[in-house]
N, C-alpha and C. Protein backbone atom coordinates (compact mmCIF):
# COMPACT_ATOMS: atom_id res chain seq x y z
N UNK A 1 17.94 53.31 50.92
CA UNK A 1 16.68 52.93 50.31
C UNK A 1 16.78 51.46 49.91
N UNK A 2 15.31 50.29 50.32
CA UNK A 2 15.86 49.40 49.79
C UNK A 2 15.18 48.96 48.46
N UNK A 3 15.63 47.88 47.81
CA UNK A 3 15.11 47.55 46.65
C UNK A 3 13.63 47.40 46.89
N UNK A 4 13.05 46.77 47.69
CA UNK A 4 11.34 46.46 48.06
C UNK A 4 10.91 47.82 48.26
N UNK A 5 11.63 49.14 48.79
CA UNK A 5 10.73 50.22 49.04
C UNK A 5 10.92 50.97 47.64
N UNK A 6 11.99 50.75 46.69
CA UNK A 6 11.68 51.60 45.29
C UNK A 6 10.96 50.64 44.41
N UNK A 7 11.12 49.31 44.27
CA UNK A 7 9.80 48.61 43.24
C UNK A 7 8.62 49.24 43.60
N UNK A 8 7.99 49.48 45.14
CA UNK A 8 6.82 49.98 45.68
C UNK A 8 6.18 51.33 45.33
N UNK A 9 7.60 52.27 45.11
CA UNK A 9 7.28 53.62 44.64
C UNK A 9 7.35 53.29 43.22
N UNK A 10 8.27 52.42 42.76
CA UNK A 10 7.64 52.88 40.91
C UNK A 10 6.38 51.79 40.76
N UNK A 11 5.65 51.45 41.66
CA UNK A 11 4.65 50.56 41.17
C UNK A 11 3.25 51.91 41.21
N UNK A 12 3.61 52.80 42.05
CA UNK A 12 2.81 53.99 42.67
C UNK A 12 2.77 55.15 41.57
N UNK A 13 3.86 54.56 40.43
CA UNK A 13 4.02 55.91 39.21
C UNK A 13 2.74 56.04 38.62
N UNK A 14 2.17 56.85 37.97
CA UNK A 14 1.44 57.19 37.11
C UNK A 14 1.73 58.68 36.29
N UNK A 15 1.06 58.86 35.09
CA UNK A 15 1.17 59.98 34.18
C UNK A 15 -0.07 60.77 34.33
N UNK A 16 -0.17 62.18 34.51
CA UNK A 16 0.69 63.26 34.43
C UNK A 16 1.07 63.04 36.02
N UNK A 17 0.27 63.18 37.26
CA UNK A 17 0.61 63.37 38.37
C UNK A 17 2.21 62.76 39.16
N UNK A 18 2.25 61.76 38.84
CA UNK A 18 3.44 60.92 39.64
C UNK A 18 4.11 60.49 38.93
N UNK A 19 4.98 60.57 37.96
CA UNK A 19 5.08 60.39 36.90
C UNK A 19 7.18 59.94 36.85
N UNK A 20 7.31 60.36 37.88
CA UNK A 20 9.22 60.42 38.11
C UNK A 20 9.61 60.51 39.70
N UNK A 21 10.54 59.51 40.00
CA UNK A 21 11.48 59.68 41.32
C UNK A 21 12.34 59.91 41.20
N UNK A 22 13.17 60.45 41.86
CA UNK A 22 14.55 60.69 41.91
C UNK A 22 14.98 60.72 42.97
N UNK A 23 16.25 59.55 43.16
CA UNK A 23 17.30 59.51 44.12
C UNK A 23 18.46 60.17 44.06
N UNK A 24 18.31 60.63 45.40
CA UNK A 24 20.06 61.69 45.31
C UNK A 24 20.67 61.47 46.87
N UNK A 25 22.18 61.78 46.53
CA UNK A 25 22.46 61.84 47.63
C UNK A 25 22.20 62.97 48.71
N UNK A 26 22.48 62.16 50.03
CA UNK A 26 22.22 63.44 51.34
C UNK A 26 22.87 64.09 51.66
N UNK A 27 24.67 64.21 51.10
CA UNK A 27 25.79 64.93 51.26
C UNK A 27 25.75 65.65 50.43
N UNK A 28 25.72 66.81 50.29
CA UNK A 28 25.71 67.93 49.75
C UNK A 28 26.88 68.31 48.76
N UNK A 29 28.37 67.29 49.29
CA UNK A 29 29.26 67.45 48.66
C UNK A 29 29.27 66.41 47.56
N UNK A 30 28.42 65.34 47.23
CA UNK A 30 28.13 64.57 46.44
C UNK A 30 27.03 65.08 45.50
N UNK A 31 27.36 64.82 44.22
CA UNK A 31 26.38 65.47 43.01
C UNK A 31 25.68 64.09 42.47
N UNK A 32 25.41 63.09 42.85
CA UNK A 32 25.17 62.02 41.74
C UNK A 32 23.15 62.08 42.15
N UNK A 33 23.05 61.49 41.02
CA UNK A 33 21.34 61.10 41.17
C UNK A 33 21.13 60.44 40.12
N UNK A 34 19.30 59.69 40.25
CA UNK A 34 18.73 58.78 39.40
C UNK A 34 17.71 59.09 39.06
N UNK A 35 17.19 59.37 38.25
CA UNK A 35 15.62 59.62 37.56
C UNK A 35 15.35 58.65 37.36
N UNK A 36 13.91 57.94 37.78
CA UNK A 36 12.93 57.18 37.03
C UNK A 36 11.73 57.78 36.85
N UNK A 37 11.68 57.73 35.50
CA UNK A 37 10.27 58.22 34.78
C UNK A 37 9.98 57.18 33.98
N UNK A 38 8.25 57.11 34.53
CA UNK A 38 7.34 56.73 33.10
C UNK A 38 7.08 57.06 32.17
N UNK A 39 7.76 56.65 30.97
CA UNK A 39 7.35 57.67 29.65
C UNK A 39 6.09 57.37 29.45
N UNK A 40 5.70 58.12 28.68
CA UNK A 40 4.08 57.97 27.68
C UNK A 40 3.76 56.56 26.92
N UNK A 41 4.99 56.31 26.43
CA UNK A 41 4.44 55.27 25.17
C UNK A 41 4.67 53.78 26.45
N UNK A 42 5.39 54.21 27.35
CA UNK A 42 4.99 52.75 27.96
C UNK A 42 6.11 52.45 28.50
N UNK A 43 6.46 51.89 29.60
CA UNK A 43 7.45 51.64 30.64
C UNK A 43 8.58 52.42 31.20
N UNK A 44 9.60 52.53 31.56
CA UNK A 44 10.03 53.17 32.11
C UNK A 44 11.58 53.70 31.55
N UNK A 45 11.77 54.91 32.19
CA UNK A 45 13.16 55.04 31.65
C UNK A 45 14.20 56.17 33.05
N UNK A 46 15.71 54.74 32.57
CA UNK A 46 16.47 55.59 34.36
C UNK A 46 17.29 56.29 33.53
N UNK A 47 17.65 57.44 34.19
CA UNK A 47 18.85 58.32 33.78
C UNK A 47 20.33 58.22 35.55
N UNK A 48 21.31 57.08 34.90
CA UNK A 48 22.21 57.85 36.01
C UNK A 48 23.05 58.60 36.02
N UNK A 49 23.45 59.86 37.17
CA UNK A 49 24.18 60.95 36.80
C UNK A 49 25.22 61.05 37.52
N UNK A 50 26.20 61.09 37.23
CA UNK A 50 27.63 61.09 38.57
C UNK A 50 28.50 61.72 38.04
N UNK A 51 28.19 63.42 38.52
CA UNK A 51 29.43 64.48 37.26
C UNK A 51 30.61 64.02 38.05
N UNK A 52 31.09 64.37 39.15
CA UNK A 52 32.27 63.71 39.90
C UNK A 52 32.99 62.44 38.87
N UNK A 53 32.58 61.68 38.62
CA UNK A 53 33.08 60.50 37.85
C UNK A 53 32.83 60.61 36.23
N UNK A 54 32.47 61.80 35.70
CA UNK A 54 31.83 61.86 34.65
C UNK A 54 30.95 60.63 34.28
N UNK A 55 30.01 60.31 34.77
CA UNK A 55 29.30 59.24 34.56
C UNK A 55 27.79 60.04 34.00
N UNK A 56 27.26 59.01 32.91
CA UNK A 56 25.97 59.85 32.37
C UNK A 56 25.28 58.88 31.27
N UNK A 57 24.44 58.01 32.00
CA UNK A 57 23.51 57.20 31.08
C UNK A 57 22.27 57.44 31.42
N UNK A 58 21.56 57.06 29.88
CA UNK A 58 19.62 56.77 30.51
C UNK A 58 19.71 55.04 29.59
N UNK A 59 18.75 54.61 29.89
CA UNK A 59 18.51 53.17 30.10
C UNK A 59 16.29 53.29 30.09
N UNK A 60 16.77 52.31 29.22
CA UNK A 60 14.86 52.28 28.78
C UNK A 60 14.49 50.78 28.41
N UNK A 61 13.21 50.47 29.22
CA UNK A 61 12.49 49.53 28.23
C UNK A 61 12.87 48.37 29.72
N UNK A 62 13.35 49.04 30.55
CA UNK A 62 13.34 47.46 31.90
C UNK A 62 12.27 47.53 32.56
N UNK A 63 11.88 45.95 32.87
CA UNK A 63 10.88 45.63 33.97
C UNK A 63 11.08 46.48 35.19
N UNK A 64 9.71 46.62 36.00
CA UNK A 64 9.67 47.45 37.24
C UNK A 64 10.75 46.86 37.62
N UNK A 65 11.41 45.78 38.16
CA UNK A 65 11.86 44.53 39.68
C UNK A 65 13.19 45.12 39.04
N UNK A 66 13.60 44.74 38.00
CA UNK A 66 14.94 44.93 37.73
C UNK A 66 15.54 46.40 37.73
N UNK A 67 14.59 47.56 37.18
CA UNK A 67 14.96 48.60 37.55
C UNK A 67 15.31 49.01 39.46
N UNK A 68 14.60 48.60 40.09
CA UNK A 68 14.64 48.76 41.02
C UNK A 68 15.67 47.79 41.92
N UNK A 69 15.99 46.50 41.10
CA UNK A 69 17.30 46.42 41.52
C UNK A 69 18.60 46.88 41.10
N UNK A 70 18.17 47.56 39.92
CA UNK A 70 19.85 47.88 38.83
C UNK A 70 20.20 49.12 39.53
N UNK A 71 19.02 50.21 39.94
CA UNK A 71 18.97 51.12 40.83
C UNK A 71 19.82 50.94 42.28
N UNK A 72 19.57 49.74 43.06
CA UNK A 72 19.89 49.34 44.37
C UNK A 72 21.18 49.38 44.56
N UNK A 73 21.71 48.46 43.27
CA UNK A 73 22.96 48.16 43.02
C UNK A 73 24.00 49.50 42.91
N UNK A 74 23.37 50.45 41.85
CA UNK A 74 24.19 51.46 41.38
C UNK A 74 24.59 52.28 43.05
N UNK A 75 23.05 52.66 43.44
CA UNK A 75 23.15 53.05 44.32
C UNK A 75 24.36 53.00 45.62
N UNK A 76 24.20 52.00 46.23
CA UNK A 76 25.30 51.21 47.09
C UNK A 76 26.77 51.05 46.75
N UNK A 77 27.01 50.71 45.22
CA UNK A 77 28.10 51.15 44.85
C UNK A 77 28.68 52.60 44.74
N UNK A 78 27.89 53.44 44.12
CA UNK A 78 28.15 54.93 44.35
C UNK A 78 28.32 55.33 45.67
N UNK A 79 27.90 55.16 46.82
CA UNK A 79 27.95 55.64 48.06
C UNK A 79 29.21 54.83 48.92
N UNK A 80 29.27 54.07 48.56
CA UNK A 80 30.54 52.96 49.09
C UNK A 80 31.69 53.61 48.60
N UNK A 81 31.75 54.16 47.23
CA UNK A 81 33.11 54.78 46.76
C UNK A 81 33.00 56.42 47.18
């Protein structure tokens, strides 16, 4: 996925209908994923999840561009290792 096609989908968010994406991997033997949701009171919030590595944050209050690159980043690194 690249960074220009997820800024595009969280520019496409709205509340109640569209409201969260989530990236996961396509290997089945890999558990990691990313939530982005629009909260209510106003911008956005990522959750990343990587039980394999015990990894487990959410992150709130970033611009669309940067989420969608902090996303890109995590992304590519997780799949590389």
């Amino acid at each position: 996925m690249s960074e220009d096609l997820l800024f595009d989908m969280i520019a496409d968010l709205h509340i109640p209908d569209n409201s969260f994406i989530t990236v996961q991997s396509r290997d089945p033997h890999n558990d990691w994923y990313v939530v982005i949701a629009l909260i209510e009171e106003g911008g956005l919030e990522v959750e990343y999840r990587h039980p394999g590595r015990e990894e487990h944050r959410v992150v709130q209050g970033l611009a669309p561009s940067r989420v969608a690159l902090d996303v890109t980043v995590w992304v590519s690194a997780t799949v590389g290792n």
